[in-house]
PDB file of N, CA and C in Angstrom:
ATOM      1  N   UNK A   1      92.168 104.490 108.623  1.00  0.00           N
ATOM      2  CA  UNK A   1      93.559 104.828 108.448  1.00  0.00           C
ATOM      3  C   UNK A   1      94.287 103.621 107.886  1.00  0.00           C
ATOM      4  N   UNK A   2      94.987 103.818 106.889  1.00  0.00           N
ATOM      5  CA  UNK A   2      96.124 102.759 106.402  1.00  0.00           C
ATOM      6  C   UNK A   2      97.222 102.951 106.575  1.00  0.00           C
ATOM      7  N   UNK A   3      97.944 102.052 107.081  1.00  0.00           N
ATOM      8  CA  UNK A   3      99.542 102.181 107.532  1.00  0.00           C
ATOM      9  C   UNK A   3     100.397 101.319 106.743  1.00  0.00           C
ATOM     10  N   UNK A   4     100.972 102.097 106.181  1.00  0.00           N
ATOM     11  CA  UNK A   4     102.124 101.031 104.958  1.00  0.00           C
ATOM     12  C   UNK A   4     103.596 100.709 105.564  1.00  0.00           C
ATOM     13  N   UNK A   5     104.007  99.632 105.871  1.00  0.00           N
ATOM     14  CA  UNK A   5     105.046  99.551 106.163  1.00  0.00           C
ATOM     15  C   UNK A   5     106.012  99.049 105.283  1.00  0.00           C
ATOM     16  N   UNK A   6     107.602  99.042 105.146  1.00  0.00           N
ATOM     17  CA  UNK A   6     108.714  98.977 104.497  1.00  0.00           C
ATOM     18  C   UNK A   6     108.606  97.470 104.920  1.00  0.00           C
ATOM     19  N   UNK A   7     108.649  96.752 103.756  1.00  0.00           N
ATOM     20  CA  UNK A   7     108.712  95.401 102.738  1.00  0.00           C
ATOM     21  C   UNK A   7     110.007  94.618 103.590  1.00  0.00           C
ATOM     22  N   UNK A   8     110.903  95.580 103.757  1.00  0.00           N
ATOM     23  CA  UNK A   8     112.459  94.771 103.851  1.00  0.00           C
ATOM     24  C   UNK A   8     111.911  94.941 105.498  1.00  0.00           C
ATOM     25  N   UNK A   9     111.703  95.587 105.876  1.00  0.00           N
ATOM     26  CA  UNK A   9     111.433  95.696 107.176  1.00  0.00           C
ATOM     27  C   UNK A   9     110.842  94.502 108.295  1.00  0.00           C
ATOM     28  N   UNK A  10     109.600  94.535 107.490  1.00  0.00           N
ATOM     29  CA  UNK A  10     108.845  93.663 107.637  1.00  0.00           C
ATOM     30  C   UNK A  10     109.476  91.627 107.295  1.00  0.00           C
ATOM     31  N   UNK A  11     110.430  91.839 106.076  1.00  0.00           N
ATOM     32  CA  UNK A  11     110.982  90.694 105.738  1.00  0.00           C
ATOM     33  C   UNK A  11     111.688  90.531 107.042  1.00  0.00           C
ATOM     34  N   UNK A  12     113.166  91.542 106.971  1.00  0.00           N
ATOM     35  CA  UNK A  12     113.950  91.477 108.357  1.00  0.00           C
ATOM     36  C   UNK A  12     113.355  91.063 109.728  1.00  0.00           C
ATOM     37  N   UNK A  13     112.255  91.212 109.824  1.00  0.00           N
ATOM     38  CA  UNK A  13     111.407  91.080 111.187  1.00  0.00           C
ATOM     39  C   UNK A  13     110.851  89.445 111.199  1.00  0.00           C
ATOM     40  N   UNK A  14     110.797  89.090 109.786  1.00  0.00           N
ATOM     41  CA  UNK A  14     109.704  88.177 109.451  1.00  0.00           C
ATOM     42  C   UNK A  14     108.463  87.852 110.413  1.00  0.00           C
ATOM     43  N   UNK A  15     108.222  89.027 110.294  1.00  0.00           N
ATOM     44  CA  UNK A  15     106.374  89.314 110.672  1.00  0.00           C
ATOM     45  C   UNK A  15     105.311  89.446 109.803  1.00  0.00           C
ATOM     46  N   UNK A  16     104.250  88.747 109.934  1.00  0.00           N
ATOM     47  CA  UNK A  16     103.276  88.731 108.801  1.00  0.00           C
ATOM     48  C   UNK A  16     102.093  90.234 109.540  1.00  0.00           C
ATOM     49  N   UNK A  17     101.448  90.719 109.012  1.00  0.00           N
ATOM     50  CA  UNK A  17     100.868  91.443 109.469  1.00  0.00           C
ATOM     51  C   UNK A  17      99.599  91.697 110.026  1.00  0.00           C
ATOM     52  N   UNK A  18      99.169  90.339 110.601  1.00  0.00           N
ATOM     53  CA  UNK A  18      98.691  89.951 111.489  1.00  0.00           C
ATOM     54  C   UNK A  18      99.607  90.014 113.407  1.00  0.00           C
ATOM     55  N   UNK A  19     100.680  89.263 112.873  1.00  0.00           N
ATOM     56  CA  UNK A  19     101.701  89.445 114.506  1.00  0.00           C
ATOM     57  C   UNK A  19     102.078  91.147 114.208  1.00  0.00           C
ATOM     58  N   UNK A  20     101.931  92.127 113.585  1.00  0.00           N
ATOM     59  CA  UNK A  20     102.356  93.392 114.154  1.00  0.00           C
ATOM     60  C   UNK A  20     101.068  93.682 114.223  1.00  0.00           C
ATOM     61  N   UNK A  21      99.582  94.032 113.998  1.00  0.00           N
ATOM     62  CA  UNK A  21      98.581  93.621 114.581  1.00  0.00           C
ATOM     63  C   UNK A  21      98.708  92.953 115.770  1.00  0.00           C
ATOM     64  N   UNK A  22      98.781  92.293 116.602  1.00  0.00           N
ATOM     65  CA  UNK A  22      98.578  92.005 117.440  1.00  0.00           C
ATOM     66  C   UNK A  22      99.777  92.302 118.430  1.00  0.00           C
ATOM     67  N   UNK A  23     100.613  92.475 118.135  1.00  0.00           N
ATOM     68  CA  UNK A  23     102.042  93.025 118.836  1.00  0.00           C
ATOM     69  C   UNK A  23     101.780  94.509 118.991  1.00  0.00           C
ATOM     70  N   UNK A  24     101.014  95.219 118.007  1.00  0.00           N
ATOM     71  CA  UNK A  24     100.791  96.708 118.582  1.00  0.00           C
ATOM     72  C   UNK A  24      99.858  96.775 119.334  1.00  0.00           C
ATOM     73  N   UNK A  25      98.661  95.819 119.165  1.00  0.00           N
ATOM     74  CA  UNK A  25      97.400  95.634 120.420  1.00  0.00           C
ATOM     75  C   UNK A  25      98.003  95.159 121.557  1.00  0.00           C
ATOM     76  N   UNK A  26      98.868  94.599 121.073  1.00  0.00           N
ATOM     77  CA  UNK A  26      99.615  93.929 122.994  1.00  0.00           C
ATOM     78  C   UNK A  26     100.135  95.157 123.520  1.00  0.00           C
ATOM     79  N   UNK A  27     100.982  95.979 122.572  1.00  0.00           N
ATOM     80  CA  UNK A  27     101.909  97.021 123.770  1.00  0.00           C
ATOM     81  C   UNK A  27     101.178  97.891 123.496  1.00  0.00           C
ATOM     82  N   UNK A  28      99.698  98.896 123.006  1.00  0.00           N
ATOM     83  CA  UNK A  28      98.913  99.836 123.017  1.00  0.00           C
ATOM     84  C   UNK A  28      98.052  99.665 124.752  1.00  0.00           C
ATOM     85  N   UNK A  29      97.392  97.985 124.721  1.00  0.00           N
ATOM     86  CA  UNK A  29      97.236  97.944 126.076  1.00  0.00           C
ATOM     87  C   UNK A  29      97.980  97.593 127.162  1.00  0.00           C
ATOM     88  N   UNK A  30      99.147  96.776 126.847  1.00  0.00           N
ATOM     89  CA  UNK A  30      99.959  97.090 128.428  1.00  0.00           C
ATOM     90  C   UNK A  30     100.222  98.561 128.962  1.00  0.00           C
ATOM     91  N   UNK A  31     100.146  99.281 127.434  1.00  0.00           N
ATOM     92  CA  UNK A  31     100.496 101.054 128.025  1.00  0.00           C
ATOM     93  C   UNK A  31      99.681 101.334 128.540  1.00  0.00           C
ATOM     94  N   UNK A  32      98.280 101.225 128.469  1.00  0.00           N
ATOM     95  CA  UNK A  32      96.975 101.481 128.967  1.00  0.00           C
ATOM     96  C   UNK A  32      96.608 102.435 128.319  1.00  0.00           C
ATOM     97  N   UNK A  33      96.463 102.490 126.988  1.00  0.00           N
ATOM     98  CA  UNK A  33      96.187 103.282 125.796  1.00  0.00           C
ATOM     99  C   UNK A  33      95.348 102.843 125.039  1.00  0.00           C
ATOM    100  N   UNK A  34      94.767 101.332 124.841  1.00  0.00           N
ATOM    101  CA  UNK A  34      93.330 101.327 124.550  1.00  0.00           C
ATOM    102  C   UNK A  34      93.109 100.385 125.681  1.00  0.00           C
ATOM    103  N   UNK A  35      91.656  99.897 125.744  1.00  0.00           N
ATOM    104  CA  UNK A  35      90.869  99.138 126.199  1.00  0.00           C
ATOM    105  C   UNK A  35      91.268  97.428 126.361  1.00  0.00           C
ATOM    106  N   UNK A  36      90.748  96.796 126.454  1.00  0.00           N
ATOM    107  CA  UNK A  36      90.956  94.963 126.283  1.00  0.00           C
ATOM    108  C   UNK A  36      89.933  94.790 124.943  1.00  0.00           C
ATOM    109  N   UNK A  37      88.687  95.497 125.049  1.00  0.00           N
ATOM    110  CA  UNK A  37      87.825  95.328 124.090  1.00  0.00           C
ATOM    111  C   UNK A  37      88.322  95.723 122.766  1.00  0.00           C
ATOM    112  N   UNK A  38      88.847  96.914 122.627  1.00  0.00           N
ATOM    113  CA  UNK A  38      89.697  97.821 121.610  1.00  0.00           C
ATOM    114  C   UNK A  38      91.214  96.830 121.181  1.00  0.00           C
ATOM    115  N   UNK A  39      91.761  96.115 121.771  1.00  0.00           N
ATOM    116  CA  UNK A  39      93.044  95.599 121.982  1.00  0.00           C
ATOM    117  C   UNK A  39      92.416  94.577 120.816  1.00  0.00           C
ATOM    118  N   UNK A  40      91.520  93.761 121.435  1.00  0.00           N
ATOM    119  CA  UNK A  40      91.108  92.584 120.589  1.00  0.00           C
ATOM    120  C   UNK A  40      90.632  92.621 119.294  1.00  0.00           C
ATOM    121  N   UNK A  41      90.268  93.731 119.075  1.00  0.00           N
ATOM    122  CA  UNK A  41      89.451  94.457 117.959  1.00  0.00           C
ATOM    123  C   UNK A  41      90.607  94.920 116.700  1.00  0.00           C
ATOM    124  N   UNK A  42      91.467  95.570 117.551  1.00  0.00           N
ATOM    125  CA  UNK A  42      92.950  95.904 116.770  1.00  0.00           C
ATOM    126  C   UNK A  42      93.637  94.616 116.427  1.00  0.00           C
ATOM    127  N   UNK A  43      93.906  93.959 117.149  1.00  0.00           N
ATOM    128  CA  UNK A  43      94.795  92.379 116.840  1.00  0.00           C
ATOM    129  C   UNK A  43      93.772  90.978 116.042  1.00  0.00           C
ATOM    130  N   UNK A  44      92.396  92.022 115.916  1.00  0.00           N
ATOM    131  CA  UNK A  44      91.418  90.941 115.203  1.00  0.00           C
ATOM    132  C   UNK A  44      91.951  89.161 115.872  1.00  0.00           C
ATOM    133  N   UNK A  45      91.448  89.157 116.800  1.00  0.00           N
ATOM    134  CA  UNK A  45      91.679  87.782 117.426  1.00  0.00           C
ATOM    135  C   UNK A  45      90.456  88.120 118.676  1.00  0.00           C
ATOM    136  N   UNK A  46      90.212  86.469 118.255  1.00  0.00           N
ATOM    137  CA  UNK A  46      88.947  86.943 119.867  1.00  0.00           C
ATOM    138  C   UNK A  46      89.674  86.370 121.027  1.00  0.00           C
ATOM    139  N   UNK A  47      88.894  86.948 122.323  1.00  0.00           N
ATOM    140  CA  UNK A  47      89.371  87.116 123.429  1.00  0.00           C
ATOM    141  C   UNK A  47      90.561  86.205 124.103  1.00  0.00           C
ATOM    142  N   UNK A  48      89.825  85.237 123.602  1.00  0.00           N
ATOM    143  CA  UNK A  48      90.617  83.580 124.116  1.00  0.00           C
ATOM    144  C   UNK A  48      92.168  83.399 123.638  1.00  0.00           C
ATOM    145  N   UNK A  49      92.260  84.165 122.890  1.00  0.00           N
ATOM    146  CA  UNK A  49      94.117  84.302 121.765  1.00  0.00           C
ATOM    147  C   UNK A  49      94.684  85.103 122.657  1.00  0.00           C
ATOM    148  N   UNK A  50      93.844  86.580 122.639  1.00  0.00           N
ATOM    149  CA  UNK A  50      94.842  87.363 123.117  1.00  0.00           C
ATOM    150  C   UNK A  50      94.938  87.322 124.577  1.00  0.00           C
ATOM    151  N   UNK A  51      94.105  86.601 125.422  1.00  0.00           N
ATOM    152  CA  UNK A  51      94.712  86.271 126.925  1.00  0.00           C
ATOM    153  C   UNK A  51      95.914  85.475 126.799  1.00  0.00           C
ATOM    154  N   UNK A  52      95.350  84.612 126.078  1.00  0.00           N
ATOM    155  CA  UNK A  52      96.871  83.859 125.948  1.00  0.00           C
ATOM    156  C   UNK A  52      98.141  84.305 125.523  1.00  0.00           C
ATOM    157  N   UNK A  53      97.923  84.923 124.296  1.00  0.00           N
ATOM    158  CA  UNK A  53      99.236  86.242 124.126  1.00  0.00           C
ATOM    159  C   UNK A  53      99.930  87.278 125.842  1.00  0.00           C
ATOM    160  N   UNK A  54      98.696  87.651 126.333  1.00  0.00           N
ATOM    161  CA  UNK A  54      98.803  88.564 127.404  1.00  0.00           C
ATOM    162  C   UNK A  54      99.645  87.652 128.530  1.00  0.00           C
ATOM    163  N   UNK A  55      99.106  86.110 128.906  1.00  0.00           N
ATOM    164  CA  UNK A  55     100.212  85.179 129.741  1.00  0.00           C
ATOM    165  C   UNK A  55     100.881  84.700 129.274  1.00  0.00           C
ATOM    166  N   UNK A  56     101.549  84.508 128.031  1.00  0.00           N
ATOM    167  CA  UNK A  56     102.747  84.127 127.415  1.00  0.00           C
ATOM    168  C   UNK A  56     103.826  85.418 126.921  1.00  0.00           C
ATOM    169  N   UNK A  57     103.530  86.665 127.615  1.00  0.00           N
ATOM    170  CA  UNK A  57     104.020  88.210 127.788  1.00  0.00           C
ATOM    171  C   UNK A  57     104.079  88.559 129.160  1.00  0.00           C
ATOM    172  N   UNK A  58     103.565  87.635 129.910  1.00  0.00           N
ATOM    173  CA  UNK A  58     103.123  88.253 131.109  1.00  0.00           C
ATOM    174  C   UNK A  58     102.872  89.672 131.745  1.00  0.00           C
ATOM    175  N   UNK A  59     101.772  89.987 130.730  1.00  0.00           N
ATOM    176  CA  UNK A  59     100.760  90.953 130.719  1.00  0.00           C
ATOM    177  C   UNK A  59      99.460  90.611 131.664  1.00  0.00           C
ATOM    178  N   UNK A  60      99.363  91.602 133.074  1.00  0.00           N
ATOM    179  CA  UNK A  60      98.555  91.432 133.962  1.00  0.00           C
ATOM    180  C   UNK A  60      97.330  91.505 132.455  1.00  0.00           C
ATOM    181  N   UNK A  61      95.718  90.857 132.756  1.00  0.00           N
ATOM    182  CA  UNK A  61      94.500  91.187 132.162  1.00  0.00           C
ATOM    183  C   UNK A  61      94.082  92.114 132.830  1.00  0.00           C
ATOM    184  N   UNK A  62      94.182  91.967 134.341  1.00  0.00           N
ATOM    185  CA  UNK A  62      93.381  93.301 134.847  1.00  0.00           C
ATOM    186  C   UNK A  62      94.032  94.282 134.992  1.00  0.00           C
ATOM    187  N   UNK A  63      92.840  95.424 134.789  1.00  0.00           N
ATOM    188  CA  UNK A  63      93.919  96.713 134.714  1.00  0.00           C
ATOM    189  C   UNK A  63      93.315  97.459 135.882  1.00  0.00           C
ATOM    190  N   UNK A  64      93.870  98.122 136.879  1.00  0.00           N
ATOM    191  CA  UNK A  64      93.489  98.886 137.512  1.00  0.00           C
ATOM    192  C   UNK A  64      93.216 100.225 137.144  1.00  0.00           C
ATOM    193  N   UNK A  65      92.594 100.881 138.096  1.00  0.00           N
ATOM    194  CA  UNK A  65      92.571 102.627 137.406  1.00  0.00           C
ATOM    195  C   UNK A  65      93.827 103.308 138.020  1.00  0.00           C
ATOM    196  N   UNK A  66      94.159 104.111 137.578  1.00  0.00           N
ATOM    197  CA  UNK A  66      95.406 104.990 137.908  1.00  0.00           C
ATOM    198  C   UNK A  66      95.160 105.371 139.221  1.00  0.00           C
ATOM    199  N   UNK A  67      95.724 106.227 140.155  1.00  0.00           N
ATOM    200  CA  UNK A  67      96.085 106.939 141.019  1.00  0.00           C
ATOM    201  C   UNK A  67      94.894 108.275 141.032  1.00  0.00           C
ATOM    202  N   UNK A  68      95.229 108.986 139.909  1.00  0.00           N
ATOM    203  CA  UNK A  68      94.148 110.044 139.318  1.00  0.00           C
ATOM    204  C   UNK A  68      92.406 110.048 139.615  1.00  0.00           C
ATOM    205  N   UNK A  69      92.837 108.702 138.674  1.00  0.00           N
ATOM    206  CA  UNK A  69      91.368 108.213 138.316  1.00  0.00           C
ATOM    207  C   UNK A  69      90.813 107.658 139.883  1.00  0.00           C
ATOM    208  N   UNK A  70      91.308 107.231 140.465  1.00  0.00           N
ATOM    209  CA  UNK A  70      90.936 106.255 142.289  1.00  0.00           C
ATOM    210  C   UNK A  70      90.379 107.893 142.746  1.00  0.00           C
ATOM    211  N   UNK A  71      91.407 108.867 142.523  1.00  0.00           N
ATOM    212  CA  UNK A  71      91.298 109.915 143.883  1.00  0.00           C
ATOM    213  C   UNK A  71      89.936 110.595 143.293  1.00  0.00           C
ATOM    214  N   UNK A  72      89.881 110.624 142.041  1.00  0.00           N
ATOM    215  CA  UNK A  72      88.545 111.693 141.352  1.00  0.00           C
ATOM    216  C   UNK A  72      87.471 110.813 141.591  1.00  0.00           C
ATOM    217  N   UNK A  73      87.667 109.759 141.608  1.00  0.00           N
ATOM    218  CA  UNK A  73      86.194 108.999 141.901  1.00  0.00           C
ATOM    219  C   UNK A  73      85.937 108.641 144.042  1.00  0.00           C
ATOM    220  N   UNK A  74      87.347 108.471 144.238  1.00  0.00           N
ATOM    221  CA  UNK A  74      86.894 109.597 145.825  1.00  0.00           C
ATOM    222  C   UNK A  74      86.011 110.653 146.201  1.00  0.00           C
ATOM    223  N   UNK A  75      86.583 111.328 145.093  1.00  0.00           N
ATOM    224  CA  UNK A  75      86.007 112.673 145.334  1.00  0.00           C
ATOM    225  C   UNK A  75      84.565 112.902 145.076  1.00  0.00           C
ATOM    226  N   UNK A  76      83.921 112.051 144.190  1.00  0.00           N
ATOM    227  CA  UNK A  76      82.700 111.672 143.527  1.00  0.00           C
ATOM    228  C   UNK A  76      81.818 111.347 144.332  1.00  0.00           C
ATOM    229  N   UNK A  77      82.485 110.396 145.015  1.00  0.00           N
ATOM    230  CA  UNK A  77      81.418 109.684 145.666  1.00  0.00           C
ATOM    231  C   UNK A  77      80.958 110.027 146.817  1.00  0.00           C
TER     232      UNK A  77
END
């Protein structure tokens, strides 16, 4: 998929497109919408950047499982 974004936009922001890369991997996983593995992969930075991004956001690294996910694997086991 290619995503084109507006020029002035991007000027106004002065973001290179690498930091919206990695600004959409930051808030895709604080939502808990991809992975850490997937996050790093999207923001093309290895691990060691984007922790540091994640504590200079203060973005927990660990993610717990939901509520959902705890009770169905209750139920599992």
């Amino acid at each position: 998929m290619k995503l084109d974004l507006p020029d002035d936009i991007l000027f106004s922001a002065e973001a290179s497109s690498q930091e919206l890369r990695l600004a959409l991997a930051l808030q895709l996983y604080s939502d808990s919408r991809v992975n850490y593995a997937d996050a790093c992969k999207l923001a093309e930075v290895a691990p060691g950047l984007f922790d540091r991004e994640l504590a200079r956001r203060d973005i927990s690294v660990i993610r717990f499982p939901s509520v959902n996910t705890w009770r169905e694997r209750q139920r599992a086991g």
